[in-house]
N, C-alpha and C. Protein backbone atom coordinates (compact mmCIF):
# COMPACT_ATOMS: atom_id res chain seq x y z
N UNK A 1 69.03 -6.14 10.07
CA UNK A 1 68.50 -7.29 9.38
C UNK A 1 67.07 -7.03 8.90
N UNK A 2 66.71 -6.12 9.06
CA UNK A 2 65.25 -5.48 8.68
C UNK A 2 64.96 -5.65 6.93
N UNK A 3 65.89 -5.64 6.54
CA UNK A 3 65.95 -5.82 4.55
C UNK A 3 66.14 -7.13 4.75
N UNK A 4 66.50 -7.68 5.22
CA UNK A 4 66.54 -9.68 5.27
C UNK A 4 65.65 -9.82 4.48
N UNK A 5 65.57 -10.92 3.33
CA UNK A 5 64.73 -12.03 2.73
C UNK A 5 64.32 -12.85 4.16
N UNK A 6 63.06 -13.20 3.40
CA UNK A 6 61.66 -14.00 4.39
C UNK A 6 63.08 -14.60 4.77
N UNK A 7 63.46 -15.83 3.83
CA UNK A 7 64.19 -17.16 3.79
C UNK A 7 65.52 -16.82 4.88
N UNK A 8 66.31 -15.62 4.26
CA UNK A 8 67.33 -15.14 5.42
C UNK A 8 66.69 -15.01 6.65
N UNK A 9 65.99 -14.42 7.05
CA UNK A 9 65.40 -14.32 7.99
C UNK A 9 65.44 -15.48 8.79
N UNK A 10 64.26 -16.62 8.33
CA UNK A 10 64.04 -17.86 8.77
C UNK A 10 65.50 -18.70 8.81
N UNK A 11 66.28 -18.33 8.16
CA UNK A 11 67.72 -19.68 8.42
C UNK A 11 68.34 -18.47 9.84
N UNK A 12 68.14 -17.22 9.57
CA UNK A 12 68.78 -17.14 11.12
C UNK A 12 68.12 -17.29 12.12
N UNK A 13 66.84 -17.17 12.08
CA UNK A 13 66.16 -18.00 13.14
C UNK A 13 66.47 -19.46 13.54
N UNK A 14 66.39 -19.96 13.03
CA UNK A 14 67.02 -21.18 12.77
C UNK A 14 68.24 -21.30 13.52
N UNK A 15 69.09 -20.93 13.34
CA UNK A 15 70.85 -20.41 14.02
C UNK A 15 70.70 -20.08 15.66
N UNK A 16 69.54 -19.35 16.07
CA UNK A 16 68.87 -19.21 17.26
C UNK A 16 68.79 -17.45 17.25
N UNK A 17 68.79 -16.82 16.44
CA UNK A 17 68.60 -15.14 16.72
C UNK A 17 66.90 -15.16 16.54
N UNK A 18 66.77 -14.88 17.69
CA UNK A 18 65.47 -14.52 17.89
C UNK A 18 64.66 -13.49 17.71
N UNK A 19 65.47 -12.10 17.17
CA UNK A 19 65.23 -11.43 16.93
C UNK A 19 64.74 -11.57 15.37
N UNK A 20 64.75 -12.55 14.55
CA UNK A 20 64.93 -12.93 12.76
C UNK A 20 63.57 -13.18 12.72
N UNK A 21 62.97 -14.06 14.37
CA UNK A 21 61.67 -14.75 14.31
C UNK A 21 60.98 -13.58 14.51
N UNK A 22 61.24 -12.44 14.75
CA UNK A 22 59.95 -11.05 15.57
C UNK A 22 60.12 -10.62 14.33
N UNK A 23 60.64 -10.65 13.43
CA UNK A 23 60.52 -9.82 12.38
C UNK A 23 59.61 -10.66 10.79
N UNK A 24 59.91 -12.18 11.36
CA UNK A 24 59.09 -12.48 10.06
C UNK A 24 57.71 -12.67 10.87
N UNK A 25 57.64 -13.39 12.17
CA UNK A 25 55.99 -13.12 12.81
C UNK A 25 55.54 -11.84 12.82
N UNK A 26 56.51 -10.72 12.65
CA UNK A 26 55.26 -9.03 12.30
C UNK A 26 54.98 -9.30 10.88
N UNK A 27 55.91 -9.55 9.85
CA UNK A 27 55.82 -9.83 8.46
C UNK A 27 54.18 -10.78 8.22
N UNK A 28 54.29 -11.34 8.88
CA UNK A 28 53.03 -12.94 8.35
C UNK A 28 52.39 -13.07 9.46
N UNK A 29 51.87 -12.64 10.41
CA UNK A 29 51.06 -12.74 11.64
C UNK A 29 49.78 -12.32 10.97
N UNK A 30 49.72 -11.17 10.13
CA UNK A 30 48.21 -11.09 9.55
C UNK A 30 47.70 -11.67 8.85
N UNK A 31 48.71 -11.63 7.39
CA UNK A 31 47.94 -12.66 6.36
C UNK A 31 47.76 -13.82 6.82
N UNK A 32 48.53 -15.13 7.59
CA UNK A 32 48.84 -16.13 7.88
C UNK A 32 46.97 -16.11 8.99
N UNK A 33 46.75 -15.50 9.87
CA UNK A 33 45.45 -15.45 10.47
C UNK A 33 44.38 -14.96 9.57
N UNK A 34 44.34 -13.92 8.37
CA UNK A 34 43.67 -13.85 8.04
C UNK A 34 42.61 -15.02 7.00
N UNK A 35 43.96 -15.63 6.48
CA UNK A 35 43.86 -16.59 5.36
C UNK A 35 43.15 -18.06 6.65
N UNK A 36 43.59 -17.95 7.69
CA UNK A 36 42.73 -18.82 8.79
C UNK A 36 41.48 -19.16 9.12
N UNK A 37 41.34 -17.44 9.39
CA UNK A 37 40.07 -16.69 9.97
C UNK A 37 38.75 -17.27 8.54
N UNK A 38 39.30 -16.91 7.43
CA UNK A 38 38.53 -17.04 6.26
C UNK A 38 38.30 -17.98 5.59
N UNK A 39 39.40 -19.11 6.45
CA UNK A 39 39.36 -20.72 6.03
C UNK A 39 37.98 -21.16 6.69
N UNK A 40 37.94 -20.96 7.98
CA UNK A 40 37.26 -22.13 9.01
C UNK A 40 35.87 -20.90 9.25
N UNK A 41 36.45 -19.49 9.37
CA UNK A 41 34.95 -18.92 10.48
C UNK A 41 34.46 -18.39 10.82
N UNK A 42 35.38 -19.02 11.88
CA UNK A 42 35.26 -18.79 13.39
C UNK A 42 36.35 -18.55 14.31
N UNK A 43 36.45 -16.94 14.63
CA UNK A 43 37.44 -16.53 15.10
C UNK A 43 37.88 -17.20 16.23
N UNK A 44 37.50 -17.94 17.16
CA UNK A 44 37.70 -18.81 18.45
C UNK A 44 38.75 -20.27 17.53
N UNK A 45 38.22 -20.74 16.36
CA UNK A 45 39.08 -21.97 15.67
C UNK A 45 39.97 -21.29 15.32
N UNK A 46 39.93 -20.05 14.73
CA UNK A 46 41.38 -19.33 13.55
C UNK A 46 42.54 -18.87 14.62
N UNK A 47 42.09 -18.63 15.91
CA UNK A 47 42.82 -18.32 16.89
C UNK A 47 43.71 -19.61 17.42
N UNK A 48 43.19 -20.92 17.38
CA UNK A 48 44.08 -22.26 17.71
C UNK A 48 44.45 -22.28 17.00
N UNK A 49 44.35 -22.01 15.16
CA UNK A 49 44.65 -22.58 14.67
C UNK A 49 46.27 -22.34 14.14
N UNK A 50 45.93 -20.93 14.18
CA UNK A 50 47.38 -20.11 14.30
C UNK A 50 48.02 -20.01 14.99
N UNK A 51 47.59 -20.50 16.61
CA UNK A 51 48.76 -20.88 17.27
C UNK A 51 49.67 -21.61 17.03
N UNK A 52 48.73 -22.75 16.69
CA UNK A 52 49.33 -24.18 16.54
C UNK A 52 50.25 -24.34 14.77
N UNK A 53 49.69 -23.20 13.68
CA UNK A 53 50.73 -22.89 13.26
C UNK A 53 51.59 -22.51 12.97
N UNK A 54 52.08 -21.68 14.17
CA UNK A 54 53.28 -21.21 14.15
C UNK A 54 53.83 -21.89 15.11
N UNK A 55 53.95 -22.71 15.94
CA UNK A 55 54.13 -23.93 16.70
C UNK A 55 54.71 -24.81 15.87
N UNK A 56 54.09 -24.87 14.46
CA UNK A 56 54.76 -26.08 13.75
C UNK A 56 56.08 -25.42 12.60
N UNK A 57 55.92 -23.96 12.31
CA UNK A 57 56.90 -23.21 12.30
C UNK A 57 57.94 -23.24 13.13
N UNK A 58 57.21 -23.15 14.38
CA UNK A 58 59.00 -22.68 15.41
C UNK A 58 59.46 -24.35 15.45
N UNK A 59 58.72 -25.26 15.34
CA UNK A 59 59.65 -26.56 15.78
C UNK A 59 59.93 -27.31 14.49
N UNK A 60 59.86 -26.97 13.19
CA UNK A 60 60.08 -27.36 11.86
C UNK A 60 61.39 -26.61 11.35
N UNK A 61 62.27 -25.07 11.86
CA UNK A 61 62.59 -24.30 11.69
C UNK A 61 64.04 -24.87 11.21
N UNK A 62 64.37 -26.41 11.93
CA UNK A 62 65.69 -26.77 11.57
C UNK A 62 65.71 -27.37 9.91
N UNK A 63 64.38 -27.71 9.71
CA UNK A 63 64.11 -28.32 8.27
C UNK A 63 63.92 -27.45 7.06
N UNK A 64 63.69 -26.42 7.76
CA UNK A 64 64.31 -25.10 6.46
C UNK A 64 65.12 -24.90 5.83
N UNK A 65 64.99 -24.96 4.75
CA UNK A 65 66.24 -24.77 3.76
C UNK A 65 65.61 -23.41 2.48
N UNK A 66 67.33 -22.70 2.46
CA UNK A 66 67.10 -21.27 1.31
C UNK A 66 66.81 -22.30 0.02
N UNK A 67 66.03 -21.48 -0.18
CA UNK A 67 65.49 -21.59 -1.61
C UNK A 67 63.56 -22.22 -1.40
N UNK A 68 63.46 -22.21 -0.13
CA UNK A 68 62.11 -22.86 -0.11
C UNK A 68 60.89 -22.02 -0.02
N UNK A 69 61.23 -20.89 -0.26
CA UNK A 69 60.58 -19.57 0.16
C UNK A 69 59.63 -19.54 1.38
N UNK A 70 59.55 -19.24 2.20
CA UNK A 70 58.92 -19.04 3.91
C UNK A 70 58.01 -18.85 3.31
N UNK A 71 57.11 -18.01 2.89
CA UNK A 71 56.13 -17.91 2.67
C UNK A 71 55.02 -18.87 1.80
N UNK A 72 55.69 -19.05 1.00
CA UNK A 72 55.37 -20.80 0.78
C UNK A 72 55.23 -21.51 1.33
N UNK A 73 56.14 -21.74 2.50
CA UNK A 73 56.48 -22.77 3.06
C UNK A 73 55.66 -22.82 4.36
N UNK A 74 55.25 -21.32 4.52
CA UNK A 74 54.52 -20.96 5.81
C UNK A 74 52.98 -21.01 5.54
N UNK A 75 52.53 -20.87 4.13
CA UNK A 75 51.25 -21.22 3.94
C UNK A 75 50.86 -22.73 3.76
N UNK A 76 51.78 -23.68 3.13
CA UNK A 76 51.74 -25.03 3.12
C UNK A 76 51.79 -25.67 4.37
N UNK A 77 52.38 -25.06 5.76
CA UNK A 77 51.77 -25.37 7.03
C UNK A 77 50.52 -25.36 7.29
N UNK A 78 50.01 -24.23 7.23
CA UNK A 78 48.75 -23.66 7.17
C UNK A 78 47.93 -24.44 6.62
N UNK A 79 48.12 -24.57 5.45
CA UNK A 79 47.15 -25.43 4.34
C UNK A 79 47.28 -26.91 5.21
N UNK A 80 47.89 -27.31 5.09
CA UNK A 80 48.33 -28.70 5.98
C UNK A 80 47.44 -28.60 7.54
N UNK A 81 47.74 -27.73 7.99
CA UNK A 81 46.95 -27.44 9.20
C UNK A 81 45.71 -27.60 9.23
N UNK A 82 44.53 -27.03 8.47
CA UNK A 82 43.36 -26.72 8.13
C UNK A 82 42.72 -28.50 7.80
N UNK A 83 43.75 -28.97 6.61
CA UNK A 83 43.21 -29.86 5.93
C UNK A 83 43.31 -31.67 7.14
N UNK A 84 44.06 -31.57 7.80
CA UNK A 84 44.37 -31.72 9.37
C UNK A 84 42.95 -31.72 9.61
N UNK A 85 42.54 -30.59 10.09
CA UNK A 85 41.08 -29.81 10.71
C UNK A 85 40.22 -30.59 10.37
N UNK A 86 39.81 -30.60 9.29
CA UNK A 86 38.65 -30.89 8.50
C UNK A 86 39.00 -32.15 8.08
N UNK A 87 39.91 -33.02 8.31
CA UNK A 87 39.82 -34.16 8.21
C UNK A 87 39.12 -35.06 9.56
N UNK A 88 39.91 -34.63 10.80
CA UNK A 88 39.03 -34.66 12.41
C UNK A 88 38.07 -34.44 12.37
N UNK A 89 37.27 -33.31 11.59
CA UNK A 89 35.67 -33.06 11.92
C UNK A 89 34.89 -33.77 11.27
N UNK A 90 35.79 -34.55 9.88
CA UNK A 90 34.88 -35.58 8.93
C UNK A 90 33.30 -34.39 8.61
N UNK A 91 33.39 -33.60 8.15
CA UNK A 91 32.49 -32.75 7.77
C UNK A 91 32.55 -31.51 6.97
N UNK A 92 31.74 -31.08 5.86
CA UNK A 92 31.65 -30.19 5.13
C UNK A 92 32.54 -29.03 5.62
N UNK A 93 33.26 -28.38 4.65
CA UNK A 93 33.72 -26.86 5.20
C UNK A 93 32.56 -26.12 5.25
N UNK A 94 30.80 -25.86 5.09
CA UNK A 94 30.14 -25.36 4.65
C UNK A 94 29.35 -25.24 6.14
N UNK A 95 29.72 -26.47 7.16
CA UNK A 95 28.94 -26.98 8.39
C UNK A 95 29.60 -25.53 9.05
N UNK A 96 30.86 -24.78 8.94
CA UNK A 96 31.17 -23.94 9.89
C UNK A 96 30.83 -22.37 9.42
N UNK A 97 30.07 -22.29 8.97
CA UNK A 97 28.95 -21.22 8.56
C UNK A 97 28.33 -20.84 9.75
N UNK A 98 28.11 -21.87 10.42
CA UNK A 98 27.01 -22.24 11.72
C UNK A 98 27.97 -21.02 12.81
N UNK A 99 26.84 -20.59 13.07
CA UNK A 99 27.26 -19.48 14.42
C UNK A 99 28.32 -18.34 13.88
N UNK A 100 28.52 -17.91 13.14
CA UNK A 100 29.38 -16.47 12.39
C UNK A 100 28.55 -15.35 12.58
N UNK A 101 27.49 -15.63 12.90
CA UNK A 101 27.02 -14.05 13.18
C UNK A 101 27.72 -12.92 14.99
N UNK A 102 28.40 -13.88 15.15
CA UNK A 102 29.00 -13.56 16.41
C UNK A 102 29.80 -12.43 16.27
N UNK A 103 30.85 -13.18 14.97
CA UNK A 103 31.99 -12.25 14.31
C UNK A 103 31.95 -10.85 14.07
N UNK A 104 30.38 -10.34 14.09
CA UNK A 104 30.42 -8.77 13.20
C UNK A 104 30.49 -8.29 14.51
N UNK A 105 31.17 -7.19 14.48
CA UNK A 105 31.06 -6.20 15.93
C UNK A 105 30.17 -5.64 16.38
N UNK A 106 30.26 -5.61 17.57
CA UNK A 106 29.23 -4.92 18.04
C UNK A 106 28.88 -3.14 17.25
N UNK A 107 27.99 -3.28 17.05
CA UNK A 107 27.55 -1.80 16.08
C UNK A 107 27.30 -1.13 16.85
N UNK A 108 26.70 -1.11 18.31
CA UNK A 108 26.35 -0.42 18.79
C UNK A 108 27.23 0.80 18.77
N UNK A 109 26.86 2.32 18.75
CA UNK A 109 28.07 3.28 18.65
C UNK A 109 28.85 3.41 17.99
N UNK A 110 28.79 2.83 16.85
CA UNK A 110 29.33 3.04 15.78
C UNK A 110 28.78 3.78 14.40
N UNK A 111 29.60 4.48 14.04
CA UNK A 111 29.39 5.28 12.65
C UNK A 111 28.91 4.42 11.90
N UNK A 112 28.06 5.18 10.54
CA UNK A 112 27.35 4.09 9.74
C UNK A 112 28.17 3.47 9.16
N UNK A 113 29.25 3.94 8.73
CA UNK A 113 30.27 3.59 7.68
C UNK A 113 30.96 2.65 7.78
N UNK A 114 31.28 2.44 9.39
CA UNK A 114 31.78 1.11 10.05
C UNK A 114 30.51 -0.34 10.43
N UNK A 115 29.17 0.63 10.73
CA UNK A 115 28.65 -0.53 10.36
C UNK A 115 28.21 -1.28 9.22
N UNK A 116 28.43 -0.47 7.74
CA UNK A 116 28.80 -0.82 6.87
C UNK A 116 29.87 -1.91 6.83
N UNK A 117 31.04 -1.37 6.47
CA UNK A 117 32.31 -1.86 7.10
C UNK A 117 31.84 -3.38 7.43
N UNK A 118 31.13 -3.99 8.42
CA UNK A 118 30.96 -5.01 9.18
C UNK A 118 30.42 -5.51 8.78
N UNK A 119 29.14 -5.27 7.68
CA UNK A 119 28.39 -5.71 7.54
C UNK A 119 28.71 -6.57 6.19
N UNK A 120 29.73 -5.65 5.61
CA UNK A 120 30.48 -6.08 4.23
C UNK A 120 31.41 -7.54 4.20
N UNK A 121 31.85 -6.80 5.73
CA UNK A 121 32.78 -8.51 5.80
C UNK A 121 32.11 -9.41 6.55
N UNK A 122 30.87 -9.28 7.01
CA UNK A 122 30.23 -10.35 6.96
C UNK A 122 29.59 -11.13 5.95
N UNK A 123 29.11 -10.15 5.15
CA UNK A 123 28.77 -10.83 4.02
C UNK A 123 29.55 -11.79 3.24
N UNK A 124 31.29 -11.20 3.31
CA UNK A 124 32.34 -11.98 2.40
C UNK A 124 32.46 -13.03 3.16
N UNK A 125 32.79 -13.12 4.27
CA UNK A 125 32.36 -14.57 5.06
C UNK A 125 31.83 -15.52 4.83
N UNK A 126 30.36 -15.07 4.82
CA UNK A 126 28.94 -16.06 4.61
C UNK A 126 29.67 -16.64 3.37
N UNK A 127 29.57 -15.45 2.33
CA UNK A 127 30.06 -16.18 0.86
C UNK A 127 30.71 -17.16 0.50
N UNK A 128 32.00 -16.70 1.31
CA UNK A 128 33.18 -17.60 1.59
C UNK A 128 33.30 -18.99 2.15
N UNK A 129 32.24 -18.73 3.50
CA UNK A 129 31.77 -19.98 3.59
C UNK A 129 31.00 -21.39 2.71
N UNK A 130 30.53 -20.30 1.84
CA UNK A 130 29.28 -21.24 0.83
C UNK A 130 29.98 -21.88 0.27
N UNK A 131 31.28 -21.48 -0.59
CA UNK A 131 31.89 -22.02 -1.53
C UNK A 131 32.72 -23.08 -1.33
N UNK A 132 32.70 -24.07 -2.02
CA UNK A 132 33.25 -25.77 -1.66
C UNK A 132 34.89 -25.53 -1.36
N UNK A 133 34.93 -26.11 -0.73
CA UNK A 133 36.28 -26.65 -0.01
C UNK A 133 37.56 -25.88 -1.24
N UNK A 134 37.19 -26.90 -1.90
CA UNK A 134 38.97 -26.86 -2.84
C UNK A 134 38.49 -25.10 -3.37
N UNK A 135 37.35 -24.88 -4.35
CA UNK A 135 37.25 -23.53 -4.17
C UNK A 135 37.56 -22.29 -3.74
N UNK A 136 37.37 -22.41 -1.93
CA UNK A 136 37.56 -21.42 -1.15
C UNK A 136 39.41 -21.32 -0.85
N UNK A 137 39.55 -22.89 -0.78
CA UNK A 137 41.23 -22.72 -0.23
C UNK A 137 41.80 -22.14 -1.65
N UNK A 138 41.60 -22.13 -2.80
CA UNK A 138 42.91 -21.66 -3.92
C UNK A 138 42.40 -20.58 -4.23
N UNK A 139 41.37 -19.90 -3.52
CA UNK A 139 40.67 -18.04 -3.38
C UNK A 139 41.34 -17.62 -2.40
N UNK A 140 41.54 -18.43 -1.27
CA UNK A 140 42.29 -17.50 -0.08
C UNK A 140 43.70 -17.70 -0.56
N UNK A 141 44.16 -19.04 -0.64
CA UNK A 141 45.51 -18.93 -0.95
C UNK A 141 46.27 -18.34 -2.06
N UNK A 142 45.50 -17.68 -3.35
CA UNK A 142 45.76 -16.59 -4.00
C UNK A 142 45.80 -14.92 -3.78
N UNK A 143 44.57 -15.13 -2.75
CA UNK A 143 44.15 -13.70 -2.10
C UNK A 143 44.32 -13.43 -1.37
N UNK A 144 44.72 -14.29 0.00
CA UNK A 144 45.26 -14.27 1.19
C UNK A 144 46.82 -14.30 0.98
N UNK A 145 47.67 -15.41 0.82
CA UNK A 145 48.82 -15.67 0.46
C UNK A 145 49.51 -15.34 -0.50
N UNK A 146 48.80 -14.51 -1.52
CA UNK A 146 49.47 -13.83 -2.44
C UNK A 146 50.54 -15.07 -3.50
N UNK A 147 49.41 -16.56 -3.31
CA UNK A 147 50.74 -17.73 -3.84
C UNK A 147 50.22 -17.60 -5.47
N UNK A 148 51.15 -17.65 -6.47
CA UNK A 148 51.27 -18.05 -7.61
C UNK A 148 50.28 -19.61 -8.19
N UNK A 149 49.52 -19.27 -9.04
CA UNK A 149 49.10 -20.71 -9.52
C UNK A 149 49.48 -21.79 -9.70
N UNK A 150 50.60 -21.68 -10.27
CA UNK A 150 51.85 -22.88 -10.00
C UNK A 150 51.94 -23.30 -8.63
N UNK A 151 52.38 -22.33 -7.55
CA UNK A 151 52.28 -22.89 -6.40
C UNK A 151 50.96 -23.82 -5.71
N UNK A 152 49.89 -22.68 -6.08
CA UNK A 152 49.06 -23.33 -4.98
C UNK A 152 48.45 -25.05 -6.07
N UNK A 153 48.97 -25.35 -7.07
CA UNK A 153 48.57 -26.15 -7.66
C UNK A 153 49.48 -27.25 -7.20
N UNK A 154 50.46 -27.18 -7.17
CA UNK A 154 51.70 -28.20 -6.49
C UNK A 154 51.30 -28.02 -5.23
N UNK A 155 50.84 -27.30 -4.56
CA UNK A 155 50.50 -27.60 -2.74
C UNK A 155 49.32 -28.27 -2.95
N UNK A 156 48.23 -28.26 -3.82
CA UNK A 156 46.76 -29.00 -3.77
C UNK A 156 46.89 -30.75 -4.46
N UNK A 157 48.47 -30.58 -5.33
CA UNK A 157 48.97 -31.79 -5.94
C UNK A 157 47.87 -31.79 -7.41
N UNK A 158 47.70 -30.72 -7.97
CA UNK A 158 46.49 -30.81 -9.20
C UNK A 158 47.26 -29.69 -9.75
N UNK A 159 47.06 -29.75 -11.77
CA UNK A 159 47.24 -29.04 -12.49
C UNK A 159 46.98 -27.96 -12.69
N UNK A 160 47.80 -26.86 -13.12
CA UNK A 160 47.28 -25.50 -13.17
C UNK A 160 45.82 -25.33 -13.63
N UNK A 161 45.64 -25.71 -14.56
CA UNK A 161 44.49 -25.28 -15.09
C UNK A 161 43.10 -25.61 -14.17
N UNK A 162 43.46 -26.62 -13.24
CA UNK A 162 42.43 -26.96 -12.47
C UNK A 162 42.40 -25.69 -11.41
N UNK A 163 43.13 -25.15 -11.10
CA UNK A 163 43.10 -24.44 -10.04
C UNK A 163 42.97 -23.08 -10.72
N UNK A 164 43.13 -22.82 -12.22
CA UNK A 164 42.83 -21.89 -12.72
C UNK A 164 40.92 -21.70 -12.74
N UNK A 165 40.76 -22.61 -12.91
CA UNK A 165 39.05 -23.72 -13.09
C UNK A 165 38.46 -23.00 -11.74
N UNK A 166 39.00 -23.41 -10.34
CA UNK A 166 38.29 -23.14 -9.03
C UNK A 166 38.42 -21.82 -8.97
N UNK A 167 39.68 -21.29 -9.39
CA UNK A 167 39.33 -19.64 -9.18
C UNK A 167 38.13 -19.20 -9.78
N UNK A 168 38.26 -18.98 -11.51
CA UNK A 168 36.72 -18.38 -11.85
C UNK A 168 36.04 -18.83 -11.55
N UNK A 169 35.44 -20.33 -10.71
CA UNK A 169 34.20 -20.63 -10.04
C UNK A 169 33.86 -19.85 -9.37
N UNK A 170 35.05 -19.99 -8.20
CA UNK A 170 35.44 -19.43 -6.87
C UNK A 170 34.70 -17.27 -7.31
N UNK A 171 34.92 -17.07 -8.14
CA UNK A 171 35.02 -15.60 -8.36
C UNK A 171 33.67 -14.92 -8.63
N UNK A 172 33.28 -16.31 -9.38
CA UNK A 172 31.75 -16.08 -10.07
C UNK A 172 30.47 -16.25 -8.80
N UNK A 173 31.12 -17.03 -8.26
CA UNK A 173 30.11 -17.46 -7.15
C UNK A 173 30.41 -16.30 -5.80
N UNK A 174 31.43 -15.62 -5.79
CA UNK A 174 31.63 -14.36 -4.56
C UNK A 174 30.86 -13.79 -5.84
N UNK A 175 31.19 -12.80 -7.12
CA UNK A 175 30.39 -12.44 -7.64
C UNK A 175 28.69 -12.36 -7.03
N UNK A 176 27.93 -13.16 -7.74
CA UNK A 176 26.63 -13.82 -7.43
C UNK A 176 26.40 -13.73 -6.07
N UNK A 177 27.02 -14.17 -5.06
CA UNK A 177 26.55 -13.99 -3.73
C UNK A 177 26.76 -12.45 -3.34
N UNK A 178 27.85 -11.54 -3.54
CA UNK A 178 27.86 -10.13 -3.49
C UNK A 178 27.26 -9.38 -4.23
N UNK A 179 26.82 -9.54 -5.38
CA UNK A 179 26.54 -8.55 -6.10
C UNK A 179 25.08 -7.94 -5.93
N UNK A 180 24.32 -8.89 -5.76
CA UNK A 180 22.66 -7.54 -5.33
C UNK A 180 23.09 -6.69 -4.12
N UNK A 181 23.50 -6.98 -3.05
CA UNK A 181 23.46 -5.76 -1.94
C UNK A 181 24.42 -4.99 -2.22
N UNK A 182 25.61 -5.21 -3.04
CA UNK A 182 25.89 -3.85 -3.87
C UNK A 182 25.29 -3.19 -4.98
N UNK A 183 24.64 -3.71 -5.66
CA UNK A 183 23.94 -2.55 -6.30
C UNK A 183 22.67 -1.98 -5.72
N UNK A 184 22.18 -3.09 -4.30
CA UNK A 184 20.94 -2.20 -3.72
C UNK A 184 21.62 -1.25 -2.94
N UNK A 185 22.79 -1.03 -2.70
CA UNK A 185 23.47 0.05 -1.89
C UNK A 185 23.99 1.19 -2.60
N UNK A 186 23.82 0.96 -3.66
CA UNK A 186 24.36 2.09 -4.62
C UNK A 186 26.05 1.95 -5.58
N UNK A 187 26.45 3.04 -6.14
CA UNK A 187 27.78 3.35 -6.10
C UNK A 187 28.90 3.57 -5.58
């Protein structure tokens, strides 16, 4: 069952082969946390948060139906999840900026290249953080989730072109916030 579609996959999970579920959680365990991690932070929130959505995966699993594509269907949890989040905290996505310097690894003993490395995705972080709400979610959920504009425009309930709109914001403003310490770093 290793060639299974996401969707095959998920309806035999569904059926109870448990083996259908280890193969789409290796499939989406990264992007699904990464697109988390880059929502909210803070690796301590992206860690509940992905519990708790795949929690709403395993107990939603009977409401699956082919043709809904899992991965769709598994980021619109997600998205749902987050927006959940930040509805409870009644506060800016911008407030969880606060305390991310935790995230970069420890450098100590490490090659420059990795503390490079760290230092890079901290920076995309910070960035990431800066950028407004609807912004950041249809940047990850294009870049993270790999979703179609059409899609992530029907998951936000707004017209393509609007979400065409937040991307080049979204792009110009990682732009602008990345771009001097790459060119003070060179080629």
């Amino acid at each position: 069952m290793s060639q299974a579609t996401d969707d095959e996959l998920m309806l035999a999970y569904a059926a109870g082969d448990a083996a259908a579920f280890d193969q789409l959680y290796e499939r989406y365990r990264q992007p699904l946390y990464r697109y988390l991690l880059h929502a909210v932070g803070e690796r301590a929130l992206a860690d509940d948060l992905y519990q708790d959505v795949w929690s709403r995966i395993i107990h939603a699993r009977d409401g699956f139906e082919r043709g809904n594509g899992f991965k769709r269907w598994a980021f619109r949890i997600a998205h749902n999840r987050l927006v959940d989040h930040w509805r409870k905290l009644d506060r800016q996505a911008t407030d969880a900026a606060e305390g991310m310097d935790h995230l970069a690894s420890d450098e100590r003993g490490q090659p420059d290249s990795q503390a490079e490395k760290d230092e890079d995705a901290r920076r995309l972080r910070d960035a990431l953080m800066q950028l407004p709400r609807d912004q950041r979610q249809a940047f990850l959920l294009q870049q993270e989730a790999g979703l179609s504009l059409a899609d992530i425009a029907e998951q936000d309930g707004v017209g393509r072109e609007t979400i065409k709109s937040r991307l080049r914001y979204a792009v110009a403003k990682l732009r602008t916030a990345l771009g001097p310490a790459r060119e003070a770093s060179g080629p």
